[in-house]
PDB file of N, CA and C in Angstrom:
ATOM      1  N   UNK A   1       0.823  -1.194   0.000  1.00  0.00           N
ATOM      2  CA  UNK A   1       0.000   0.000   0.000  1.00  0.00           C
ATOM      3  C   UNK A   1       0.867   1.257   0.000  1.00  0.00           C
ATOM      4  N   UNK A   2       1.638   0.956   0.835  1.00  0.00           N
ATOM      5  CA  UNK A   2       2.766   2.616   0.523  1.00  0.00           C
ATOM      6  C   UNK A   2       3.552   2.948  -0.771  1.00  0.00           C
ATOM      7  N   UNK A   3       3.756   1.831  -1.861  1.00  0.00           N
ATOM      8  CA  UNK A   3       4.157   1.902  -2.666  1.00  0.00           C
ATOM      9  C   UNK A   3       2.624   2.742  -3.603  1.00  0.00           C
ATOM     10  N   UNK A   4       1.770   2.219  -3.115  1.00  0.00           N
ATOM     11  CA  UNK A   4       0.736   2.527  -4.470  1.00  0.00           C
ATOM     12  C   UNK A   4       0.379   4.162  -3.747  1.00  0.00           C
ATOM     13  N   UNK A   5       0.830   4.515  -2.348  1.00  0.00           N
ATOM     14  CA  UNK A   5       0.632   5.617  -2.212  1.00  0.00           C
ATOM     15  C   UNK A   5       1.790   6.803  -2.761  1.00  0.00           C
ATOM     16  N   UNK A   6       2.932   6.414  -2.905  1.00  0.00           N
ATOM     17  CA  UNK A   6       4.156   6.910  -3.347  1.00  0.00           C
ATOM     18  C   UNK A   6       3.664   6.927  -4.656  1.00  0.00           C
ATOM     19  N   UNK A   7       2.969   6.430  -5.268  1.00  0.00           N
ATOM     20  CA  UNK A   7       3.228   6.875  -7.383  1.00  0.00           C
ATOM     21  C   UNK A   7       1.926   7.934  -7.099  1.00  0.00           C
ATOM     22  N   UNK A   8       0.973   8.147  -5.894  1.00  0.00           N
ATOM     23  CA  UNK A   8      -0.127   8.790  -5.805  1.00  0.00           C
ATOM     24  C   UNK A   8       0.169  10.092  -5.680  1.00  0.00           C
ATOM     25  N   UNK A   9       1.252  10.002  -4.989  1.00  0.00           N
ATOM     26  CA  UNK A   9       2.235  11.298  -4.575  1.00  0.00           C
ATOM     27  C   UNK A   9       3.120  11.903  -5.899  1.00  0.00           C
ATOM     28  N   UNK A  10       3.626  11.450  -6.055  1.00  0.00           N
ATOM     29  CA  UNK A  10       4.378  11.456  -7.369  1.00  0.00           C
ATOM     30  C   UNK A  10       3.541  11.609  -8.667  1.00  0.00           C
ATOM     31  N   UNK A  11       2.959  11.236  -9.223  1.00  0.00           N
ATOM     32  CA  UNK A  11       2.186  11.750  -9.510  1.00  0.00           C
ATOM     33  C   UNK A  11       1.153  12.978  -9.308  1.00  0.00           C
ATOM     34  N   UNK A  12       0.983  13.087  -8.447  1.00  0.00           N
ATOM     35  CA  UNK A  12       0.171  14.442  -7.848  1.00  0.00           C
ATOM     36  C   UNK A  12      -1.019  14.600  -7.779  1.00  0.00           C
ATOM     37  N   UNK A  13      -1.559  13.583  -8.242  1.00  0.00           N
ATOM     38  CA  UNK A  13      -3.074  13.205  -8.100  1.00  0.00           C
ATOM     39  C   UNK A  13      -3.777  13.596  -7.003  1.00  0.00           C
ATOM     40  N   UNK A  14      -4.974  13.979  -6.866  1.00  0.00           N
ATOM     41  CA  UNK A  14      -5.533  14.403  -5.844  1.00  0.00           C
ATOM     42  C   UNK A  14      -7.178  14.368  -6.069  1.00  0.00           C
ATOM     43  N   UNK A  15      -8.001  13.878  -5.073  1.00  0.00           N
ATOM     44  CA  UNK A  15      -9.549  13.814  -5.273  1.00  0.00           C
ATOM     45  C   UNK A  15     -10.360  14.676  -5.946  1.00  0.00           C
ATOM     46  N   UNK A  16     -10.920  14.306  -6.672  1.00  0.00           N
ATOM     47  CA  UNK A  16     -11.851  15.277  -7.716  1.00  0.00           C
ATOM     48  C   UNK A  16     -12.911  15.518  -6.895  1.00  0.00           C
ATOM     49  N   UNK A  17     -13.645  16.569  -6.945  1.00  0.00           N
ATOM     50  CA  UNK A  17     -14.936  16.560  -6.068  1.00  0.00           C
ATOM     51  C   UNK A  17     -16.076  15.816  -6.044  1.00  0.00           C
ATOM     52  N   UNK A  18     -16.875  15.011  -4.883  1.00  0.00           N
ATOM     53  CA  UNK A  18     -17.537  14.474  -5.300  1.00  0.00           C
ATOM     54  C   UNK A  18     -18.847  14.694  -4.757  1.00  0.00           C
ATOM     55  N   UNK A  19     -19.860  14.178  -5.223  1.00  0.00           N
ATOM     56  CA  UNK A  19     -21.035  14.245  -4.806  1.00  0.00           C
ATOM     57  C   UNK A  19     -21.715  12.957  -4.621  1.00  0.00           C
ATOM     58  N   UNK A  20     -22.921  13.013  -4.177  1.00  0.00           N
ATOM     59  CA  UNK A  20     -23.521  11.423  -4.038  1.00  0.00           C
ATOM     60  C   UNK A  20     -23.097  10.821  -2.332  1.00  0.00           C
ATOM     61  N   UNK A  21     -23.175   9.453  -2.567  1.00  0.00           N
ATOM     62  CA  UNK A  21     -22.457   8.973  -1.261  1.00  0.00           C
ATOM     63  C   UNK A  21     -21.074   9.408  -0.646  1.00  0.00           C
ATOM     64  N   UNK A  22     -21.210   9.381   0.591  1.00  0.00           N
ATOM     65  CA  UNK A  22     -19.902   9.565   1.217  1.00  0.00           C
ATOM     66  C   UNK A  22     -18.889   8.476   1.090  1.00  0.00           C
ATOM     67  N   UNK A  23     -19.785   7.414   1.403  1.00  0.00           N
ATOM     68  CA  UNK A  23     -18.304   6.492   1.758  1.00  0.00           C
ATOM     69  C   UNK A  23     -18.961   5.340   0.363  1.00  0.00           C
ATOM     70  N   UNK A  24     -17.980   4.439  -0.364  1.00  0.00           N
ATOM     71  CA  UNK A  24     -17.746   3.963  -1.277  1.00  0.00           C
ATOM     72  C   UNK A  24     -17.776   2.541  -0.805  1.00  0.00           C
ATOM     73  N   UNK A  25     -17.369   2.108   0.086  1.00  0.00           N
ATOM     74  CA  UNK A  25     -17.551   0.382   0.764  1.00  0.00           C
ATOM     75  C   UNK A  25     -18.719   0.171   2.158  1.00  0.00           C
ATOM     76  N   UNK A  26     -19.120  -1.104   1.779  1.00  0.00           N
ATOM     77  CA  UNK A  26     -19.909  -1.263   3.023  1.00  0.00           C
ATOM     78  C   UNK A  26     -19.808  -2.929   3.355  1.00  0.00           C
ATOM     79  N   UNK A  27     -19.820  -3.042   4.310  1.00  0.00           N
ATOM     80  CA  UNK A  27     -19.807  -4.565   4.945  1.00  0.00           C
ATOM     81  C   UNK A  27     -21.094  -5.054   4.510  1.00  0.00           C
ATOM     82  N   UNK A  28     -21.761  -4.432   4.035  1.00  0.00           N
ATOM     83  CA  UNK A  28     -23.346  -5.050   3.688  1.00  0.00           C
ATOM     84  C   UNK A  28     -24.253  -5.293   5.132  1.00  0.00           C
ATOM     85  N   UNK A  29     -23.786  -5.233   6.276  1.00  0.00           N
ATOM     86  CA  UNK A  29     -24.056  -5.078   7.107  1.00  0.00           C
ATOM     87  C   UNK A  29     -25.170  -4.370   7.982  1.00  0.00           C
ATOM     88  N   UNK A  30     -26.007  -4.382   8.790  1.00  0.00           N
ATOM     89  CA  UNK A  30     -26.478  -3.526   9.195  1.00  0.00           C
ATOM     90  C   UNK A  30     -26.085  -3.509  11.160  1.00  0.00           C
ATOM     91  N   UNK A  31     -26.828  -2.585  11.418  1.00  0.00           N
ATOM     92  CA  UNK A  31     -26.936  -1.983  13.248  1.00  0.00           C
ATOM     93  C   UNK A  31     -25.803  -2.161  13.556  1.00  0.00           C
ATOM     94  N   UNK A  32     -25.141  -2.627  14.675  1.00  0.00           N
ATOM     95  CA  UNK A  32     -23.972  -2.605  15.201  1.00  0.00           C
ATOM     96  C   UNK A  32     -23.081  -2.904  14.409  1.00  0.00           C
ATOM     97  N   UNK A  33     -22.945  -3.994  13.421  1.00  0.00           N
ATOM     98  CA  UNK A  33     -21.683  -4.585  12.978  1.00  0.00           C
ATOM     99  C   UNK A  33     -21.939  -4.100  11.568  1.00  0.00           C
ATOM    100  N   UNK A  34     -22.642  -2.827  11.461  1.00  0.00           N
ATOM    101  CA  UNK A  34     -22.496  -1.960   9.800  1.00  0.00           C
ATOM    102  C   UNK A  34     -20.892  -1.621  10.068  1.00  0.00           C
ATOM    103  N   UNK A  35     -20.424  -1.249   8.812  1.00  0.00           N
ATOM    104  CA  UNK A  35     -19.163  -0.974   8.389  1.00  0.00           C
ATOM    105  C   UNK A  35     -18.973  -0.233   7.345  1.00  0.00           C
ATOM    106  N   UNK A  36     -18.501   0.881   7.144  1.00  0.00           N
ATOM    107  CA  UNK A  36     -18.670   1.695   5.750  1.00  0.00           C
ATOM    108  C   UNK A  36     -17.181   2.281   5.429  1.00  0.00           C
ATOM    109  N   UNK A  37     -16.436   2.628   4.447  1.00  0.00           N
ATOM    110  CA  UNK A  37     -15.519   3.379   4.617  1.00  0.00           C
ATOM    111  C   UNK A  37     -15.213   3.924   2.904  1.00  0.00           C
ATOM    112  N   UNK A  38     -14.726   4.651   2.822  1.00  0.00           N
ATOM    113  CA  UNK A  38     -14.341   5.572   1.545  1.00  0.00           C
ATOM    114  C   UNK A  38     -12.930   5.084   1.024  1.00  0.00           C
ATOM    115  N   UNK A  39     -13.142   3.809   0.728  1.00  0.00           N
ATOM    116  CA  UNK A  39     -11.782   3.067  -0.607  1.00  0.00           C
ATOM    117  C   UNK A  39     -11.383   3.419  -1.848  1.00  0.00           C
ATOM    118  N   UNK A  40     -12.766   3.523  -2.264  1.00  0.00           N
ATOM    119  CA  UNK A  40     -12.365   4.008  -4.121  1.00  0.00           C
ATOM    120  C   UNK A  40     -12.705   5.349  -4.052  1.00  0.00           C
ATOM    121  N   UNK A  41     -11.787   5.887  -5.154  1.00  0.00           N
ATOM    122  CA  UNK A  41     -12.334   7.133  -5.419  1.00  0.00           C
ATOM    123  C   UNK A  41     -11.699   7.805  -7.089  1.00  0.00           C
ATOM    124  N   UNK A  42     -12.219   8.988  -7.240  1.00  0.00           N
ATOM    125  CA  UNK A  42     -11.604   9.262  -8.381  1.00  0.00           C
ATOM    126  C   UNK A  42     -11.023  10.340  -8.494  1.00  0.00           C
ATOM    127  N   UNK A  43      -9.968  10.046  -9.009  1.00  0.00           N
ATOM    128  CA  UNK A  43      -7.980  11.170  -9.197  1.00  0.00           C
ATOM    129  C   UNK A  43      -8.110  12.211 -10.269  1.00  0.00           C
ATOM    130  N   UNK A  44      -7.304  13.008 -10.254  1.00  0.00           N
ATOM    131  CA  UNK A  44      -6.818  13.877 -10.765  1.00  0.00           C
ATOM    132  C   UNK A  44      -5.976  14.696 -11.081  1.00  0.00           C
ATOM    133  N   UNK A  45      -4.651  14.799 -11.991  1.00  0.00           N
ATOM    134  CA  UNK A  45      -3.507  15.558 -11.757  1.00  0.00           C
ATOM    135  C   UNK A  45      -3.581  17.110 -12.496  1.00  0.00           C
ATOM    136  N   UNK A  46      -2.657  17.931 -12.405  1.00  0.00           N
ATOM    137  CA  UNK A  46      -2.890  19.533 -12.469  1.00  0.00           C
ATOM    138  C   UNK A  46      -3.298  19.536 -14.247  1.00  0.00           C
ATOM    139  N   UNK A  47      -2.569  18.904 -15.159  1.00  0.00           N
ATOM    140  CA  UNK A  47      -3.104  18.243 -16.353  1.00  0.00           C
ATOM    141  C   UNK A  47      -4.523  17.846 -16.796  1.00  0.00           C
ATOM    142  N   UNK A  48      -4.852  16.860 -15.428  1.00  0.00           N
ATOM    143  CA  UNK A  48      -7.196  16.872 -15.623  1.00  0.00           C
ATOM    144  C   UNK A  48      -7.226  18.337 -15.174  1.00  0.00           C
ATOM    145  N   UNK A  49      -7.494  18.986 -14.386  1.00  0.00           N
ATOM    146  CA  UNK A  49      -7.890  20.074 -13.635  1.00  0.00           C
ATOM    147  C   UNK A  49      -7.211  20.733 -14.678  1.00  0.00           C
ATOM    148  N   UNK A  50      -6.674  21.204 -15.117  1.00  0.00           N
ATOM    149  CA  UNK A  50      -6.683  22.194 -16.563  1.00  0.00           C
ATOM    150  C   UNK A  50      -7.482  22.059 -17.469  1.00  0.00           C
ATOM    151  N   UNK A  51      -7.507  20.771 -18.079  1.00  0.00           N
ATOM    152  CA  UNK A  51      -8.741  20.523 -19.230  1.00  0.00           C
ATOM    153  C   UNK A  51     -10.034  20.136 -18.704  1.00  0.00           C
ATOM    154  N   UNK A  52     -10.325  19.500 -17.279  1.00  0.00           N
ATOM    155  CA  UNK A  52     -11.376  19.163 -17.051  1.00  0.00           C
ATOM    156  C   UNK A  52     -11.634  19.912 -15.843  1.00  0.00           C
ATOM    157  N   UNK A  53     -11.970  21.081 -15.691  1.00  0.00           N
ATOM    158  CA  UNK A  53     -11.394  21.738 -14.175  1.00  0.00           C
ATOM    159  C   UNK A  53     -13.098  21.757 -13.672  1.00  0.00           C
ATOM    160  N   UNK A  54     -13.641  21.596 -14.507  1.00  0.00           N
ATOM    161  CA  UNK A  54     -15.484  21.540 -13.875  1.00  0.00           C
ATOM    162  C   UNK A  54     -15.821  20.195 -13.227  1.00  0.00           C
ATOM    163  N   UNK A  55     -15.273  19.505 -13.935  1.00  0.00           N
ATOM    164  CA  UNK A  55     -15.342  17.783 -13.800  1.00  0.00           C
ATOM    165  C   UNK A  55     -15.248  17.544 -12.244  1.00  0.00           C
ATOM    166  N   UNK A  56     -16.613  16.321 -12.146  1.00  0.00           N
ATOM    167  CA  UNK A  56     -16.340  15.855 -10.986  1.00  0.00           C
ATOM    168  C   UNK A  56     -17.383  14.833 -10.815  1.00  0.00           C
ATOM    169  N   UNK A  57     -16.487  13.723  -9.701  1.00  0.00           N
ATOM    170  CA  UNK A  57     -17.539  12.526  -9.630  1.00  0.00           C
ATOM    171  C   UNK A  57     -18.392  12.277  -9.007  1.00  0.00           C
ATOM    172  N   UNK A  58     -19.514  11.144  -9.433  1.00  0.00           N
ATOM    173  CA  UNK A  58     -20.291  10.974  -8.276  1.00  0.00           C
ATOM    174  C   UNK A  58     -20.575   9.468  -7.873  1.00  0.00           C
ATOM    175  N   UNK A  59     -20.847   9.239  -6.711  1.00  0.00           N
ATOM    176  CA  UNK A  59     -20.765   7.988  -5.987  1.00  0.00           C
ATOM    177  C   UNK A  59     -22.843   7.729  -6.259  1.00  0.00           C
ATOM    178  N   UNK A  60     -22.596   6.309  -6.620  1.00  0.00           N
ATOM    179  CA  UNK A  60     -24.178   5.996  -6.560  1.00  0.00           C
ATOM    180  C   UNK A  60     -24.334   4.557  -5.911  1.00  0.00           C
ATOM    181  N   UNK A  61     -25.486   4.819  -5.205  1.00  0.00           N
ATOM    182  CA  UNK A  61     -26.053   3.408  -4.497  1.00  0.00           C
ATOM    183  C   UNK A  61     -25.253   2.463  -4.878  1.00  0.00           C
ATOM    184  N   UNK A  62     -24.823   1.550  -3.682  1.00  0.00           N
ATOM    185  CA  UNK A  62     -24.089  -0.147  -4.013  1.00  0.00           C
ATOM    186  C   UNK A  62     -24.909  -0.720  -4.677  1.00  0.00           C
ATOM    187  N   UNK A  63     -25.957  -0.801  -4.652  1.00  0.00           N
ATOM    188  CA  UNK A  63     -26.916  -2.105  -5.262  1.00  0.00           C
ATOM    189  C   UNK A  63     -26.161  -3.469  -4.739  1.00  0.00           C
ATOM    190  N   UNK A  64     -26.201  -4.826  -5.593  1.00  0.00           N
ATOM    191  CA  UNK A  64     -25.697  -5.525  -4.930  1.00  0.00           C
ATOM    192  C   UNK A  64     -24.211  -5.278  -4.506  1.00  0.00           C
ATOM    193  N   UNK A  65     -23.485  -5.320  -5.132  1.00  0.00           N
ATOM    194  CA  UNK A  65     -21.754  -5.268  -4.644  1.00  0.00           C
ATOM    195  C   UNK A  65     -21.451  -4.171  -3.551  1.00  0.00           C
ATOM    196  N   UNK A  66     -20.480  -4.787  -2.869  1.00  0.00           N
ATOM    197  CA  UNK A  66     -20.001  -4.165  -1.418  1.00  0.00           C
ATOM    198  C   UNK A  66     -19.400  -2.872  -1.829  1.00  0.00           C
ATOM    199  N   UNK A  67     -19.227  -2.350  -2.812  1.00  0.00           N
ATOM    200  CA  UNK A  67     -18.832  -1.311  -3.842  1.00  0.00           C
ATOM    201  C   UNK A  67     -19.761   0.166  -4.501  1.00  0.00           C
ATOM    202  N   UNK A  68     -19.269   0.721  -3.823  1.00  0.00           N
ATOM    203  CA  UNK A  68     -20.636   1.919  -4.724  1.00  0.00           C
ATOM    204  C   UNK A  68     -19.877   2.502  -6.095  1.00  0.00           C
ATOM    205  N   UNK A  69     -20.901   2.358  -7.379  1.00  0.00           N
ATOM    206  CA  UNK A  69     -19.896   2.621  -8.382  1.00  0.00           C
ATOM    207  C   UNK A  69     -19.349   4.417  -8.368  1.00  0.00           C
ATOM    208  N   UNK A  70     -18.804   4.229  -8.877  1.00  0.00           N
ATOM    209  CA  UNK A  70     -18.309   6.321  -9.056  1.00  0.00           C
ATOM    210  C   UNK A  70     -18.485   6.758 -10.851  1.00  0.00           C
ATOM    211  N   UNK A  71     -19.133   7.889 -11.003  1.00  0.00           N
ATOM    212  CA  UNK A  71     -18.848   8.221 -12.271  1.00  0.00           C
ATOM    213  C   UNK A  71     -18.077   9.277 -12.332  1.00  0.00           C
ATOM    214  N   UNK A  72     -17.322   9.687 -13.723  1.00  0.00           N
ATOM    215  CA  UNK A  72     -16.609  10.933 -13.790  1.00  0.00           C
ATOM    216  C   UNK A  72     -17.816  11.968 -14.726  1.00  0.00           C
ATOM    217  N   UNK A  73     -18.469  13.125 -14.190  1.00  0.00           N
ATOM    218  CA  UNK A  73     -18.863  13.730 -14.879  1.00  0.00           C
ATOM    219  C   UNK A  73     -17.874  15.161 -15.575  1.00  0.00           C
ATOM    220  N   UNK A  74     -18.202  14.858 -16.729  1.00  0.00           N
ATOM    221  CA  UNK A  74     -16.888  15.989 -17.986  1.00  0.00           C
ATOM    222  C   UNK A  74     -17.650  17.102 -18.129  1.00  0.00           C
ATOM    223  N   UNK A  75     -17.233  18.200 -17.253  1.00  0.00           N
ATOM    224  CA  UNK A  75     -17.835  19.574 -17.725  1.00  0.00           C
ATOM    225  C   UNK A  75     -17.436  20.369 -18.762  1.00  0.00           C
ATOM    226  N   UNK A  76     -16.578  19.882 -19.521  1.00  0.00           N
ATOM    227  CA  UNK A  76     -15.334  20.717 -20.148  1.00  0.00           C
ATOM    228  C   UNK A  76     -15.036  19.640 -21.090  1.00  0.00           C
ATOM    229  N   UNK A  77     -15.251  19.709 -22.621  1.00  0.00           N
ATOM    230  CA  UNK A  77     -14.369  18.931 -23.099  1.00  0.00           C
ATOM    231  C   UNK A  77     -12.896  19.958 -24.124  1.00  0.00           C
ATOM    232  N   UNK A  78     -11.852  18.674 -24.114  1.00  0.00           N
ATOM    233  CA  UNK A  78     -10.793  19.210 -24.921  1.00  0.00           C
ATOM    234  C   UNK A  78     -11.503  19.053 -26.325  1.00  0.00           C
ATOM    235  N   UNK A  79     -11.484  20.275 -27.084  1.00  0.00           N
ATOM    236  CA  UNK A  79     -10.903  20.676 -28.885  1.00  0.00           C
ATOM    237  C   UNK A  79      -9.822  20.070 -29.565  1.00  0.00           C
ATOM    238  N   UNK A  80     -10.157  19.123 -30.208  1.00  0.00           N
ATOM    239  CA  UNK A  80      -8.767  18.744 -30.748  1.00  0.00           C
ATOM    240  C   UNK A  80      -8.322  19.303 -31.722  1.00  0.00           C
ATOM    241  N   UNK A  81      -7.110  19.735 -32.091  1.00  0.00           N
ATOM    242  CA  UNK A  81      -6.644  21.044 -32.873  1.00  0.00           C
ATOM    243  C   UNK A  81      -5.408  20.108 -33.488  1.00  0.00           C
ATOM    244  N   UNK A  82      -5.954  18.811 -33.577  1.00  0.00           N
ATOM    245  CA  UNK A  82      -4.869  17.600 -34.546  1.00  0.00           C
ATOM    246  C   UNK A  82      -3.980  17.196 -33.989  1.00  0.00           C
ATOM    247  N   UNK A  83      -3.000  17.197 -34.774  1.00  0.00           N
ATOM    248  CA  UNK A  83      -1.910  16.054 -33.969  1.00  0.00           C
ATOM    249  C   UNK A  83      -1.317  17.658 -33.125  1.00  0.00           C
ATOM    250  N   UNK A  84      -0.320  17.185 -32.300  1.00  0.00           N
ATOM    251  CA  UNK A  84       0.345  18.171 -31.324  1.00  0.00           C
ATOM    252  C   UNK A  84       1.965  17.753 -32.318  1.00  0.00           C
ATOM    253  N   UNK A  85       2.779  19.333 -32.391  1.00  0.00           N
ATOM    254  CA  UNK A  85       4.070  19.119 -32.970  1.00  0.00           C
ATOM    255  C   UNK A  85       5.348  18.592 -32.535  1.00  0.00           C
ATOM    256  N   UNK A  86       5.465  17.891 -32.950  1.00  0.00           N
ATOM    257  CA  UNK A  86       6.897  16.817 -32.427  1.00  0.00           C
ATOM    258  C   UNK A  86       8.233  17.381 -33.551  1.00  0.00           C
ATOM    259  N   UNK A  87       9.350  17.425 -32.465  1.00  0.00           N
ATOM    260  CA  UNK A  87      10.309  18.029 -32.823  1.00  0.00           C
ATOM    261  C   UNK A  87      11.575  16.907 -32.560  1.00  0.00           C
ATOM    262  N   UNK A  88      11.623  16.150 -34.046  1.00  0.00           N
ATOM    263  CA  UNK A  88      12.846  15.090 -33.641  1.00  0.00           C
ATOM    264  C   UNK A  88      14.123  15.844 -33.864  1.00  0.00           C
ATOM    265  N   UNK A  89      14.973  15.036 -33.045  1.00  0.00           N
ATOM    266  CA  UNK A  89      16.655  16.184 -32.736  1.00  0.00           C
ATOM    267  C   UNK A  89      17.228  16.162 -34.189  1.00  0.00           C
ATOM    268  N   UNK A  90      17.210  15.203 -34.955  1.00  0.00           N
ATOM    269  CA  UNK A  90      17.508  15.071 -36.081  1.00  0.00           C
ATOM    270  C   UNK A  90      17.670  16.056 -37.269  1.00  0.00           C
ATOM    271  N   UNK A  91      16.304  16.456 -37.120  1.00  0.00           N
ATOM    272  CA  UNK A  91      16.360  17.692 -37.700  1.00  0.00           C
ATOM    273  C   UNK A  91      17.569  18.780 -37.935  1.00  0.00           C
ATOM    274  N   UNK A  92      17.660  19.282 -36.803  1.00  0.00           N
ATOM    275  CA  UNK A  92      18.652  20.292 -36.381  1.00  0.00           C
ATOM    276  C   UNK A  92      20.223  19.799 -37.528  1.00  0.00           C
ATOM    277  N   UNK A  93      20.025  18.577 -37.847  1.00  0.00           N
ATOM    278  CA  UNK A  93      21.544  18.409 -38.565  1.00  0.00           C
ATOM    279  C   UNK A  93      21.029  18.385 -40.038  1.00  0.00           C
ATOM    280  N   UNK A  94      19.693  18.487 -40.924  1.00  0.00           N
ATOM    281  CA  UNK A  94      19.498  19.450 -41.769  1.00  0.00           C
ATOM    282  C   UNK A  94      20.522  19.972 -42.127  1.00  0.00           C
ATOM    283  N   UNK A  95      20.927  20.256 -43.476  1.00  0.00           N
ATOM    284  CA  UNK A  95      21.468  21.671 -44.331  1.00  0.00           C
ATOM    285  C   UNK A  95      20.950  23.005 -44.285  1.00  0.00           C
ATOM    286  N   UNK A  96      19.512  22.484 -44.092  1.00  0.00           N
ATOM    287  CA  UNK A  96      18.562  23.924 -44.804  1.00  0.00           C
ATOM    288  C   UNK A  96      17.684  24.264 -43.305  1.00  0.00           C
ATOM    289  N   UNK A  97      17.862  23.589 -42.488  1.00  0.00           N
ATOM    290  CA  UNK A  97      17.277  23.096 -41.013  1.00  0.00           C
ATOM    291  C   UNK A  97      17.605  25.165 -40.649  1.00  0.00           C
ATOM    292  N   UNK A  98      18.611  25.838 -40.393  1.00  0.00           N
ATOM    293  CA  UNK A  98      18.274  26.573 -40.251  1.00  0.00           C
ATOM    294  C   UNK A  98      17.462  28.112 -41.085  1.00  0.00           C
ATOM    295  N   UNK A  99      17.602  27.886 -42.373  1.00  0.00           N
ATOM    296  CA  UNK A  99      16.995  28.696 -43.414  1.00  0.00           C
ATOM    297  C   UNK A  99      15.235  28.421 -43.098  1.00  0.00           C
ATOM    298  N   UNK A 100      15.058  27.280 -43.034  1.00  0.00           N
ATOM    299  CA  UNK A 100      13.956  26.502 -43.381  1.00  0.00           C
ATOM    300  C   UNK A 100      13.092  27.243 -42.104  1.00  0.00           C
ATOM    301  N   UNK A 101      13.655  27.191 -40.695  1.00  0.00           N
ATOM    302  CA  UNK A 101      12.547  27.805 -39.742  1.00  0.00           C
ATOM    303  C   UNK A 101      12.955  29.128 -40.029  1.00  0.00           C
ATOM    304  N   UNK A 102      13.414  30.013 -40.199  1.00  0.00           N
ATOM    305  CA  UNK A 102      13.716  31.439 -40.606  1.00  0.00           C
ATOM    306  C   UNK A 102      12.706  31.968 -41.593  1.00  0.00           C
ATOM    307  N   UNK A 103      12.566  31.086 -42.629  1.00  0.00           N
ATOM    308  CA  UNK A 103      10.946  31.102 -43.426  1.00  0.00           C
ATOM    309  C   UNK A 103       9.987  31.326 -42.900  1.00  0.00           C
ATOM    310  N   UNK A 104      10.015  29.938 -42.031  1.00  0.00           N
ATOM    311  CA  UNK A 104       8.672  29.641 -41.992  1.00  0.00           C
ATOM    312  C   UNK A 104       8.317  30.884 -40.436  1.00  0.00           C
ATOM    313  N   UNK A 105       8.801  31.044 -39.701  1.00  0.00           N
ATOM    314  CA  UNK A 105       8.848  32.454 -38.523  1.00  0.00           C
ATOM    315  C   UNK A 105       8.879  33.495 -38.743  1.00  0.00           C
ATOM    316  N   UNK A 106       9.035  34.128 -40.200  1.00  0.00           N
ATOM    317  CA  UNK A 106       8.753  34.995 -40.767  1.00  0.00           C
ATOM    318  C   UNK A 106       7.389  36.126 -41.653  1.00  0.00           C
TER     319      UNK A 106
END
């Protein structure tokens, strides 16, 4: 468990807001020997919260499983504006590599 909390950290992930149920597990249980606690949940690094910064989940009734499911609701979607530009190093040893962006920055 400390390992899976260390990439949680490292990563930077952090709880999205949620709504719905509080706690996410239950012993199925009832009166004295009920048991409930908040296991699952759903993440987010500064990367979601930029593109999805409205976004947030919600916990709904267990039904049968000891599990309450979670959804991610998307307030925000990303525009895709095509591929994103990739710059292999290669380039740079070009002949014309520096004429060529001098053009085109012009």
């Amino acid at each position: 468990m400390e390992e899976f909390n260390n990439v949680i950290r490292t990563a930077e992930f952090e709880d999205l807001k949620t709504t719905g149920l509080k706690y996410t597990w239950s012993n199925m249980r009832s009166g004295s020997a009920a048991l409930s606690k908040k296991l699952d949940r759903a993440l987010g690094n500064w990367e979601w919260f930029k593109a999805f910064g409205d976004s947030y989940a919600h916990t709904y009734n267990q039904g049968i499983s000891d599990h309450a499911p979670i959804s991610v609701q998307l307030m925000h979607l990303i525009q895709s504006v095509g591929r994103p530009f990739k710059f292999l190093n290669y380039w740079a040893n070009h002949p014309d590599f520096l004429n060529i962006v001098r053009h085109v920055w012009s």
